[in-house]
N, C-alpha and C. Protein backbone atom coordinates (compact mmCIF):
# COMPACT_ATOMS: atom_id res chain seq x y z
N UNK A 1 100.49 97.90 112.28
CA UNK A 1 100.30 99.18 111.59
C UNK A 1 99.60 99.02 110.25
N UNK A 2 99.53 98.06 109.69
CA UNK A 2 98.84 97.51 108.63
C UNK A 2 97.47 98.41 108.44
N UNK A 3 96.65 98.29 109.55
CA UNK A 3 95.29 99.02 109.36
C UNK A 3 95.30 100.50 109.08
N UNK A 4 96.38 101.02 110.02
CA UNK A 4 96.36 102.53 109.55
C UNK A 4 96.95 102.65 108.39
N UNK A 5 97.66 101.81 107.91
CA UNK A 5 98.24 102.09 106.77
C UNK A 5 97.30 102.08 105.67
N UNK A 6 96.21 101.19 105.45
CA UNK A 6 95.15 100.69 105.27
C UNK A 6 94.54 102.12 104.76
N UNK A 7 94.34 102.75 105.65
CA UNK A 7 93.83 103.62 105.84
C UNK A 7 93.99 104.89 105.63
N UNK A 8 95.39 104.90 105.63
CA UNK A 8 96.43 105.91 104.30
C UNK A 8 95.77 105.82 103.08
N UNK A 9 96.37 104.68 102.77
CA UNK A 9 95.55 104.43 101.25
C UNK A 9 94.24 104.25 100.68
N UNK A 10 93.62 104.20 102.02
CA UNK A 10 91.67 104.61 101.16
C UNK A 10 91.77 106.32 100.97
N UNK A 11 92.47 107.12 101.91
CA UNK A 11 92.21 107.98 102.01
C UNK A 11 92.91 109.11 100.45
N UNK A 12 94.35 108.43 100.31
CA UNK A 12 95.17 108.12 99.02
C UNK A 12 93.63 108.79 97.50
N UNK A 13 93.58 107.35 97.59
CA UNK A 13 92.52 106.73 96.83
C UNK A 13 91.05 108.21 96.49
N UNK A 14 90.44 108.49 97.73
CA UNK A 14 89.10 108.96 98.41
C UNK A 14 90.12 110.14 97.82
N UNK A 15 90.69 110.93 98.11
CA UNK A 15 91.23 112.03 97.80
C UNK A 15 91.62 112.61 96.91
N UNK A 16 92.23 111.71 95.97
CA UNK A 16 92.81 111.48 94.81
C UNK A 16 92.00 111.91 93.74
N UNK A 17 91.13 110.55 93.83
CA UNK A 17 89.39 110.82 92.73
C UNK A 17 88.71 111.91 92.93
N UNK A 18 88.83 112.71 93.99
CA UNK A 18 87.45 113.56 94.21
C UNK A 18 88.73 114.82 93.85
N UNK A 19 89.86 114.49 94.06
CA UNK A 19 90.51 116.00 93.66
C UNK A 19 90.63 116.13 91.50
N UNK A 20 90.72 114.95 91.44
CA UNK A 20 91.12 114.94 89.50
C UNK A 20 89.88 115.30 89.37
N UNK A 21 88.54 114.76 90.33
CA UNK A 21 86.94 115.68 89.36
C UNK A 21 87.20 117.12 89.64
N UNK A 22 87.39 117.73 90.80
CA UNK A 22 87.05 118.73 91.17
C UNK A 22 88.59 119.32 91.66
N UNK A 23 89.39 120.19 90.52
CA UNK A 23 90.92 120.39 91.05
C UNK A 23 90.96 121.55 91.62
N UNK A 24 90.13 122.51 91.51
CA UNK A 24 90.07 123.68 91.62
C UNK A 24 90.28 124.38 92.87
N UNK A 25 89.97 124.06 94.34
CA UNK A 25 90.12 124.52 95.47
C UNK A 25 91.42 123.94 95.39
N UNK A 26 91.85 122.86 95.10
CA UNK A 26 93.24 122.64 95.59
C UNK A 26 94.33 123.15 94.86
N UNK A 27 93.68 123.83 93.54
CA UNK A 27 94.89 124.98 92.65
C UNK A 27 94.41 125.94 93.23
N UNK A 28 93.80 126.36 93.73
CA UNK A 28 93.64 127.72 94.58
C UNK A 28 94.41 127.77 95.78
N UNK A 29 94.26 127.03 96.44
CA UNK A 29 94.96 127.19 97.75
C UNK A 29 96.36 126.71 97.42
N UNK A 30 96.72 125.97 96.00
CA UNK A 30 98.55 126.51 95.92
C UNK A 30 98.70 127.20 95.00
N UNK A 31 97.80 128.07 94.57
CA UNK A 31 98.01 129.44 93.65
C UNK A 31 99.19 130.50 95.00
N UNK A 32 98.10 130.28 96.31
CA UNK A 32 98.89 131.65 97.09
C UNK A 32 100.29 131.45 96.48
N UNK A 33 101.01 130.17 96.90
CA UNK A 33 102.62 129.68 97.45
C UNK A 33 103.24 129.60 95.52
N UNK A 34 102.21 129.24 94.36
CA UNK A 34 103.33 128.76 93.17
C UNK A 34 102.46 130.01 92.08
N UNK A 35 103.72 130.67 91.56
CA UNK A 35 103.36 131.92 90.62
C UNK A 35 102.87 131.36 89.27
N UNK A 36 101.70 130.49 89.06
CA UNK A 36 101.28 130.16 88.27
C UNK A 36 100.19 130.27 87.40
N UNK A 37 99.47 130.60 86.62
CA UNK A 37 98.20 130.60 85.92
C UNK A 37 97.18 129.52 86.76
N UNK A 38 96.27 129.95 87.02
CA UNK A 38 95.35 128.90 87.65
C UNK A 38 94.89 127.29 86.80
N UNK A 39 94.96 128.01 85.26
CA UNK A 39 94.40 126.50 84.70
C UNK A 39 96.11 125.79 84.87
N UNK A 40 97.07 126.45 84.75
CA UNK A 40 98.10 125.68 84.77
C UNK A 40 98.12 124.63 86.08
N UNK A 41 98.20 125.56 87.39
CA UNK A 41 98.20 124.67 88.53
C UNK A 41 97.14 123.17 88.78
N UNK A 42 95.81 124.00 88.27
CA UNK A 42 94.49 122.94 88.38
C UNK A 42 95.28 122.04 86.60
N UNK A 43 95.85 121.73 86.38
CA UNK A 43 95.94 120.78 85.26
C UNK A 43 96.98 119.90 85.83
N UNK A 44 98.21 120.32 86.70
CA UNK A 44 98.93 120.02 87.43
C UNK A 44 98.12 119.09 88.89
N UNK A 45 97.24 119.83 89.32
CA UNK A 45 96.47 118.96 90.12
C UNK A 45 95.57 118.12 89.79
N UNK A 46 95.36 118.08 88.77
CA UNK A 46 94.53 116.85 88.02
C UNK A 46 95.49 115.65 87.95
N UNK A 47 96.53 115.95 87.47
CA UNK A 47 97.90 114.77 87.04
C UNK A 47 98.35 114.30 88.59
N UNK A 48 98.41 114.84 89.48
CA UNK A 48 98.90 114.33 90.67
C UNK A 48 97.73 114.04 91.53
N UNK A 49 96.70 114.30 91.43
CA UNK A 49 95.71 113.48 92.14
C UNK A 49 95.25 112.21 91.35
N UNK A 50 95.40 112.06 90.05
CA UNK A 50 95.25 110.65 89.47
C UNK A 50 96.39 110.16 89.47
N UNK A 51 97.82 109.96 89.90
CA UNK A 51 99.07 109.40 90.38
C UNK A 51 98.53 109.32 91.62
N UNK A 52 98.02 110.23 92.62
CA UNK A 52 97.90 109.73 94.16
C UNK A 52 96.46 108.71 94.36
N UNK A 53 95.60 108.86 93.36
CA UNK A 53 94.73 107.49 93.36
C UNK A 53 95.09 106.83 93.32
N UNK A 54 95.93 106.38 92.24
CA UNK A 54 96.84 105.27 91.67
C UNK A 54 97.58 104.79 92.47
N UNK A 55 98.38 105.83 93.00
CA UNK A 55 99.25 104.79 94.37
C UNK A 55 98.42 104.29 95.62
N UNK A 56 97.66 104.90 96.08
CA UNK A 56 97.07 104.42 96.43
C UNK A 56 95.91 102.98 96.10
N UNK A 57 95.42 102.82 94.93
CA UNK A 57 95.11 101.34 94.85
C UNK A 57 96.23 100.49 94.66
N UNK A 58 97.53 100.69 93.84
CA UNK A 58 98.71 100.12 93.97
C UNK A 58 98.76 99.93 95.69
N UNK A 59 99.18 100.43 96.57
CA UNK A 59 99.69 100.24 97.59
C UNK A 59 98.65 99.41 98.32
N UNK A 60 97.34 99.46 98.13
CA UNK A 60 96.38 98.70 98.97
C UNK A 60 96.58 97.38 98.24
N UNK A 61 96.59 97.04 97.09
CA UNK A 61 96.55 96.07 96.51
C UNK A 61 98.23 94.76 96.98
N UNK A 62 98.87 95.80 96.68
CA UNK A 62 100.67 95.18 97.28
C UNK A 62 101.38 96.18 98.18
N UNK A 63 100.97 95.92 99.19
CA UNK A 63 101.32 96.81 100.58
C UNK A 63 102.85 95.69 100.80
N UNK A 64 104.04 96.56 99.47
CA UNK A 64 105.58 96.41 99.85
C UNK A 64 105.98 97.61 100.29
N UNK A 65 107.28 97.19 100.65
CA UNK A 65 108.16 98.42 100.85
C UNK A 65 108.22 99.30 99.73
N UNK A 66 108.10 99.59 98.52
CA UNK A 66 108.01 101.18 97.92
C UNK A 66 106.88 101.89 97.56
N UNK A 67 105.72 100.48 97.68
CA UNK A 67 104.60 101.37 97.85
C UNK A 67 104.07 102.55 98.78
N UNK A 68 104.43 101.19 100.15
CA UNK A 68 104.52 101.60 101.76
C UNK A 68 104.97 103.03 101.55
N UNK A 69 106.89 103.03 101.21
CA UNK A 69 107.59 104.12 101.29
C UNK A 69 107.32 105.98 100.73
N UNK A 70 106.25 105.12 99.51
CA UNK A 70 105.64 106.39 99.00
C UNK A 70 104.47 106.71 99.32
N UNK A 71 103.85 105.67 100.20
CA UNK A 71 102.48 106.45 100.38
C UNK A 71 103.02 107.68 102.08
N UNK A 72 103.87 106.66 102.53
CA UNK A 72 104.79 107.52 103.76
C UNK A 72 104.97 108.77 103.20
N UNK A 73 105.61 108.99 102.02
CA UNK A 73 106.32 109.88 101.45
C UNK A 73 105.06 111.46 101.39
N UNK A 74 104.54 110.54 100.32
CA UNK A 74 103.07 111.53 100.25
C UNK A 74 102.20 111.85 101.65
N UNK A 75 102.17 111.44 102.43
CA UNK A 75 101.40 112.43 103.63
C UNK A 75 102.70 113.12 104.33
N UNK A 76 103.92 112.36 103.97
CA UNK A 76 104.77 113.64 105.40
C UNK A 76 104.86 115.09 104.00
N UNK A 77 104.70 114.50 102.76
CA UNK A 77 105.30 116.23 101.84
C UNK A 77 103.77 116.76 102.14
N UNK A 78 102.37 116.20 102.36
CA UNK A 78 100.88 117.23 102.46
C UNK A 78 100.91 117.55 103.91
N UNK A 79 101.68 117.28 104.77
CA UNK A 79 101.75 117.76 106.73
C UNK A 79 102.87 118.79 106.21
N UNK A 80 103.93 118.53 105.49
CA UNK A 80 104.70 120.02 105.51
C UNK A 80 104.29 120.70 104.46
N UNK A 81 103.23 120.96 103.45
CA UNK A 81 102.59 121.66 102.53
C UNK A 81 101.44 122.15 103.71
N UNK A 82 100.68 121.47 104.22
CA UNK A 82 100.12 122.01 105.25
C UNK A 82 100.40 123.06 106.79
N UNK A 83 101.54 122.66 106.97
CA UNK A 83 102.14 123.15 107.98
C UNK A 83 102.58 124.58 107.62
N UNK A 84 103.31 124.08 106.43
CA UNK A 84 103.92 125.83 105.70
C UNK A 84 103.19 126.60 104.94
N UNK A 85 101.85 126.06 105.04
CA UNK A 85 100.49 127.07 104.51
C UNK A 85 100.28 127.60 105.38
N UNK A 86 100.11 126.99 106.96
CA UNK A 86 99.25 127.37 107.74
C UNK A 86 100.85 128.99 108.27
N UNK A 87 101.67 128.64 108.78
CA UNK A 87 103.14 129.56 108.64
C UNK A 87 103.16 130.16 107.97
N UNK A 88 102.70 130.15 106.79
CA UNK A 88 103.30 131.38 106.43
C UNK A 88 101.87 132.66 106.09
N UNK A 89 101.08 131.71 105.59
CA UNK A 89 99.62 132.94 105.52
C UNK A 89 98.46 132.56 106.26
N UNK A 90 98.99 131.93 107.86
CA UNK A 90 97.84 131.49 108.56
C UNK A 90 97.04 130.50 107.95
N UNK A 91 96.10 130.29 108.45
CA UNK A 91 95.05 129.20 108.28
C UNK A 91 94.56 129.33 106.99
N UNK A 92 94.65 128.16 105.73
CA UNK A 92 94.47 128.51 104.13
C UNK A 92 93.03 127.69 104.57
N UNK A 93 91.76 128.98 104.10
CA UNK A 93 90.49 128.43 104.08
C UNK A 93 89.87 127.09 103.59
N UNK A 94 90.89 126.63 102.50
CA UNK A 94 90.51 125.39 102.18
C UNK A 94 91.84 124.66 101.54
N UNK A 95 92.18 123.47 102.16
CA UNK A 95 93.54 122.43 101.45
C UNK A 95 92.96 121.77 100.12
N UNK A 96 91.08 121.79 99.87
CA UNK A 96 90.92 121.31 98.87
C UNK A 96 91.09 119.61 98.48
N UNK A 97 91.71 119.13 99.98
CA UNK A 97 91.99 117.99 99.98
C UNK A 97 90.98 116.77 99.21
N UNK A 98 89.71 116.60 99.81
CA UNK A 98 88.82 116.30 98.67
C UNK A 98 87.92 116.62 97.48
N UNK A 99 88.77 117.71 96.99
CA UNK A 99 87.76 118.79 95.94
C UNK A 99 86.56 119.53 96.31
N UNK A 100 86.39 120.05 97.40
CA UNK A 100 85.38 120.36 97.93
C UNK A 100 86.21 121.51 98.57
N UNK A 101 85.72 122.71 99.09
CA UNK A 101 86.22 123.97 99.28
C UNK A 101 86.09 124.07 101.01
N UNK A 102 84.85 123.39 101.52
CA UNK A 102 85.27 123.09 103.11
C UNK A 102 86.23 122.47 103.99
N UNK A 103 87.42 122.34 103.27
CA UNK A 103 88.38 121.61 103.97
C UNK A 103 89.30 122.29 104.54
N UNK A 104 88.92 122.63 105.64
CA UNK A 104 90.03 124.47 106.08
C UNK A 104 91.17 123.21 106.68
N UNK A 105 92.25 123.75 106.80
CA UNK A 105 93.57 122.97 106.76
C UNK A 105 93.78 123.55 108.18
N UNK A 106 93.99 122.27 109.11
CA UNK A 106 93.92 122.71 110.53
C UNK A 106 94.86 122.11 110.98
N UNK A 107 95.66 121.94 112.45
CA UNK A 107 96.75 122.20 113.08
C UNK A 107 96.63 119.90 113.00
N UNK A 108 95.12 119.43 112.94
CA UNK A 108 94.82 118.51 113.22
C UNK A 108 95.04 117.96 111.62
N UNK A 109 95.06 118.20 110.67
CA UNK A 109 95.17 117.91 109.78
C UNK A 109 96.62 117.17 109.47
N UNK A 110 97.47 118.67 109.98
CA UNK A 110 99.02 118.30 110.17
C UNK A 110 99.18 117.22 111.02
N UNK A 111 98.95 116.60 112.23
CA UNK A 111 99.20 115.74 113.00
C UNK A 111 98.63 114.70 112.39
N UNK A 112 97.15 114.42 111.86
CA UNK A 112 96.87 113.16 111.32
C UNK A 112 97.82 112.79 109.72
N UNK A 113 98.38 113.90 109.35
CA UNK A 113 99.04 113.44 107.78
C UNK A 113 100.62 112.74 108.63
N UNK A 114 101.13 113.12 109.70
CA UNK A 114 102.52 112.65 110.30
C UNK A 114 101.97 111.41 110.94
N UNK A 115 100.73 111.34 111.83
CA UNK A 115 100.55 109.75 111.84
C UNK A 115 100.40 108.97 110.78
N UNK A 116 99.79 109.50 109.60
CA UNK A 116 99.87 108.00 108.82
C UNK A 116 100.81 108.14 107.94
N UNK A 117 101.71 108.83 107.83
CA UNK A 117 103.11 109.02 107.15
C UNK A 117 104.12 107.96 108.45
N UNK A 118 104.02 108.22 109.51
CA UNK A 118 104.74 107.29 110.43
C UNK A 118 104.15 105.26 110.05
N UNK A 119 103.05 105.66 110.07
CA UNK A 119 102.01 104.40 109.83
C UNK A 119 102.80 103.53 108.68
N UNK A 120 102.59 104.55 107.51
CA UNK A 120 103.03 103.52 106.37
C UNK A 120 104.42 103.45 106.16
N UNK A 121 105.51 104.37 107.07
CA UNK A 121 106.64 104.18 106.83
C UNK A 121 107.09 102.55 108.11
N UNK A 122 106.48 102.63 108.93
CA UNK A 122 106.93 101.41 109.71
C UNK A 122 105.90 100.17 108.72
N UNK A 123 105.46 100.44 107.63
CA UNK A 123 105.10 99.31 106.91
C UNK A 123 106.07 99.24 105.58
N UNK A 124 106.84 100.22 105.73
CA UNK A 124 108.03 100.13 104.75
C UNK A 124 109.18 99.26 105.19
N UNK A 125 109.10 99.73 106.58
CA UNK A 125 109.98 99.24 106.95
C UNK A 125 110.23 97.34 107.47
N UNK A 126 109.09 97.07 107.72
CA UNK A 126 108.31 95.84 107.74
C UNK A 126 108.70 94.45 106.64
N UNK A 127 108.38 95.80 105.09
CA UNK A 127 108.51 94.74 103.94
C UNK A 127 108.12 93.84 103.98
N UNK A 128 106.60 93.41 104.03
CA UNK A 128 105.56 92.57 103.49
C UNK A 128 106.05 92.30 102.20
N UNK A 129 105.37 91.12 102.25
CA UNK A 129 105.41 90.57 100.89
C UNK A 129 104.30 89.76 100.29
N UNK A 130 104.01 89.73 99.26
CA UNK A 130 103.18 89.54 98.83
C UNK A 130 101.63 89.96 98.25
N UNK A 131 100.71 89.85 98.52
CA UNK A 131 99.32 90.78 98.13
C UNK A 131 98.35 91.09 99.16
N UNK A 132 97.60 92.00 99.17
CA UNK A 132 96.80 92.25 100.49
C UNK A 132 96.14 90.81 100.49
N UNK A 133 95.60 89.74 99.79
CA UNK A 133 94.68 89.04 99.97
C UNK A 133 95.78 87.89 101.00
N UNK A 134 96.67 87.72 100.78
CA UNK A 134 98.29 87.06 101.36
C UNK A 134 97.59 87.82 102.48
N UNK A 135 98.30 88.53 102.85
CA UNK A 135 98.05 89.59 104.20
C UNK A 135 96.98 89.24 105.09
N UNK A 136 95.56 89.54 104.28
CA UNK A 136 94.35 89.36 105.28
C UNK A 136 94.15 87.60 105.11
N UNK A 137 94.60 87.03 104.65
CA UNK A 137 94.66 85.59 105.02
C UNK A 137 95.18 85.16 106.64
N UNK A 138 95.92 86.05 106.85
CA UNK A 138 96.90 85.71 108.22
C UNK A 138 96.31 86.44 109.32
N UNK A 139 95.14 87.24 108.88
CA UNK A 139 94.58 87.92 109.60
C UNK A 139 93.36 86.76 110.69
N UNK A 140 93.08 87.29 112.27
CA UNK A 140 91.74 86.55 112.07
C UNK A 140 90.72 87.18 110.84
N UNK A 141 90.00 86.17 111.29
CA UNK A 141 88.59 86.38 110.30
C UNK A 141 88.75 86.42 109.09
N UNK A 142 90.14 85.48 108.46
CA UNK A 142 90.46 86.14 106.89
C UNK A 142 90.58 87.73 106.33
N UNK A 143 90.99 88.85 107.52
CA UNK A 143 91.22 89.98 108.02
C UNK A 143 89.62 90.53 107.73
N UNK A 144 88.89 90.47 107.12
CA UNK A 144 87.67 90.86 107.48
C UNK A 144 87.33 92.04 108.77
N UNK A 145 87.42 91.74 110.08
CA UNK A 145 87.59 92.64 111.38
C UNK A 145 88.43 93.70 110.68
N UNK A 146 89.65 93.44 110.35
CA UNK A 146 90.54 93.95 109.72
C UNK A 146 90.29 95.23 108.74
N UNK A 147 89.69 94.68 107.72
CA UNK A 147 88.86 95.51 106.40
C UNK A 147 87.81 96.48 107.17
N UNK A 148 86.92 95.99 107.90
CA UNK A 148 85.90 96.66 108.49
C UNK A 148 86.43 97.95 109.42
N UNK A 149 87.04 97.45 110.57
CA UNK A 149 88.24 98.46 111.46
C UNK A 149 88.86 99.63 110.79
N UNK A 150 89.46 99.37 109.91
CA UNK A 150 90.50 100.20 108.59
C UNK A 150 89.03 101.15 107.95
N UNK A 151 88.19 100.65 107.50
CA UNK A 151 87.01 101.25 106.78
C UNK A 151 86.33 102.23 107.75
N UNK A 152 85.85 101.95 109.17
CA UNK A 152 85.56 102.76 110.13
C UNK A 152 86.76 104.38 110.25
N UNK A 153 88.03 103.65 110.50
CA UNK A 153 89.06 104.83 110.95
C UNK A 153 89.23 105.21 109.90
N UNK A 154 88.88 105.17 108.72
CA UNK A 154 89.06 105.97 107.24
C UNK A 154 88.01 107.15 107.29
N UNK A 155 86.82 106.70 107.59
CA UNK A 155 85.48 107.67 107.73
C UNK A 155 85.96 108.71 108.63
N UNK A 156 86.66 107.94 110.17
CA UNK A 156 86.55 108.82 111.04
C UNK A 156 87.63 110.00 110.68
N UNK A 157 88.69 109.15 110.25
CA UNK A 157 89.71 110.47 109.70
C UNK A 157 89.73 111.43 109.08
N UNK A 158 88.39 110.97 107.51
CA UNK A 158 87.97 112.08 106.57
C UNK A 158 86.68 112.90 107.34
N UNK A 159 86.11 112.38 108.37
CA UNK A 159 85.09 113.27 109.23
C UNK A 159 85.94 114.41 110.36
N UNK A 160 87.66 114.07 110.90
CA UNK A 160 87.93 115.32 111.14
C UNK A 160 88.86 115.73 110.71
N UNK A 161 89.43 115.74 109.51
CA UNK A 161 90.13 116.71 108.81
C UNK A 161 89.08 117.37 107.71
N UNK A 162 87.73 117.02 107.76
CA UNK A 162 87.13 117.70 106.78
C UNK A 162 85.97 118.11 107.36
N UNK A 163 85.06 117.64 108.48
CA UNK A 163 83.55 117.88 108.93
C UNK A 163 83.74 118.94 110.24
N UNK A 164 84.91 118.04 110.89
CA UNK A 164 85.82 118.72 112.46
C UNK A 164 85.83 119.48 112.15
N UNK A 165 86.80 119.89 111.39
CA UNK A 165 87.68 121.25 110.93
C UNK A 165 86.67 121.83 110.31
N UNK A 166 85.56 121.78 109.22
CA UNK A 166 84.88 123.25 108.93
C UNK A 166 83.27 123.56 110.21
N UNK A 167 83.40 122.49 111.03
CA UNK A 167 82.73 122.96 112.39
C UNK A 167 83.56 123.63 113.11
N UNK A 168 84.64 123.29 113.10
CA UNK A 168 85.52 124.94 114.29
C UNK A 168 85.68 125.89 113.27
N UNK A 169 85.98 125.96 112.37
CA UNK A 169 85.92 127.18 111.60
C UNK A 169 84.42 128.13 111.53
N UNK A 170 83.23 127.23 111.58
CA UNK A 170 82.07 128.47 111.78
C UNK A 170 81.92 128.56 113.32
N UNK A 171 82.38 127.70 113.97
CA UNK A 171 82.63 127.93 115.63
C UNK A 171 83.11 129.08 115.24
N UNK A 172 84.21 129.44 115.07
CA UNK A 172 85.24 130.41 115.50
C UNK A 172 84.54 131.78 114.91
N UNK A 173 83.94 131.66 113.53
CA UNK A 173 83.44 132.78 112.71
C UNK A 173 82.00 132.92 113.65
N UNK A 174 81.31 132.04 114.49
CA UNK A 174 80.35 132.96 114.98
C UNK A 174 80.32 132.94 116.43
N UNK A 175 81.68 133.09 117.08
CA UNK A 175 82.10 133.31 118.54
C UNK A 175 81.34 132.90 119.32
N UNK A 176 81.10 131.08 118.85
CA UNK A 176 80.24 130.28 119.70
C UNK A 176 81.41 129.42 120.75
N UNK A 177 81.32 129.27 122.14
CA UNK A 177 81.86 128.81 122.86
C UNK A 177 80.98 127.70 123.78
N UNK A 178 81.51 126.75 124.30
CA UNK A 178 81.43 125.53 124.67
C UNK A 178 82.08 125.63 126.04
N UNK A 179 81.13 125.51 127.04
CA UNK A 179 81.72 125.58 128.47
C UNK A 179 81.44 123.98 129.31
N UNK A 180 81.82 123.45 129.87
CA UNK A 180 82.17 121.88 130.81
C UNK A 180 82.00 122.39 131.94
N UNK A 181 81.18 123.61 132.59
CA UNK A 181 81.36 123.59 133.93
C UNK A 181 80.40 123.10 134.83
N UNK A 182 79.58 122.21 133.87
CA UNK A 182 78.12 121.41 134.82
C UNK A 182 79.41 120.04 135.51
């Protein structure tokens, strides 16, 4: 599980930075749910997307059990922030997840934040020790395959919770359908 976990934490990281530049879609879309002033929330999301960078290079760097446990932590609380967006006012046009306003928060979003919340919690549970460079030592290839693999399923993950998802959303807005019956 190492790789997806891996892969938690680029995404950690990738998410983190692009939300402290740009906080604004993601204080918008928890303006609906928290009765707050907007610069208040976006100042609030500035501070917790540079803590979720942070754990995230922490956790890539020493992938232990409380890093592990909190990067677990942090995708199962954004699958039920997601989940109870989508419940309670339908589909929120954008999670804002990477500071960018195309990130419509989709049913797939929720399922990939509980896989790698499962991911890094069975690397909690694991309790490694030592430093990623420890780690990819034991790897073949000096984990290299490893690094590369993890770097691929990072792209592919931020391509469908963010590229996927705002292609079915203008799917859906211009009642384009897709038929398999050749």
């Amino acid at each position: 599980m190492i790789g997806l976990y891996l892969v938690a934490c680029a995404l950690l990281v990738a998410a983190g930075t692009a939300k402290a530049v740009r906080p604004t879609d993601t204080a918008r879309a928890l303006a609906t749910f928290v009765p707050q002033p907007l610069a208040r929330i976006r100042a609030v999301v500035r501070f917790g997307s540079v803590a979720e960078a942070t754990l995230g290079c922490i956790a890539i760097l020493f992938p232990r059990a409380v890093p592990a446990g909190l990067v677990a932590l942090s995708f199962a609380g954004f699958a039920v922030v997601i989940a109870v967006a989508r419940q309670e006012g339908g589909a929120i046009s954008s999670c804002g997840c990477f500071g960018t306003p195309d990130t419509p928060a989709t049913m797939l979003h929720v399922v990939v934040n509980i896989g790698l919340a499962v991911a890094a919690a069975s690397v909690a549970v694991a309790g490694p020790t030592g430093s990623i460079l420890s780690i990819l030592a034991r790897q073949p290839g000096h984990g290299l395959p490893l690094i590369v693999a993890s770097a691929v399923c990072a792209w592919l993950t931020y391509l469908a919770i963010s590229a996927l998802a705002g292609l079915q959303a203008v799917r859906r807005l211009t009642g384009v359908e897709f038929r398999s019956d050749r």
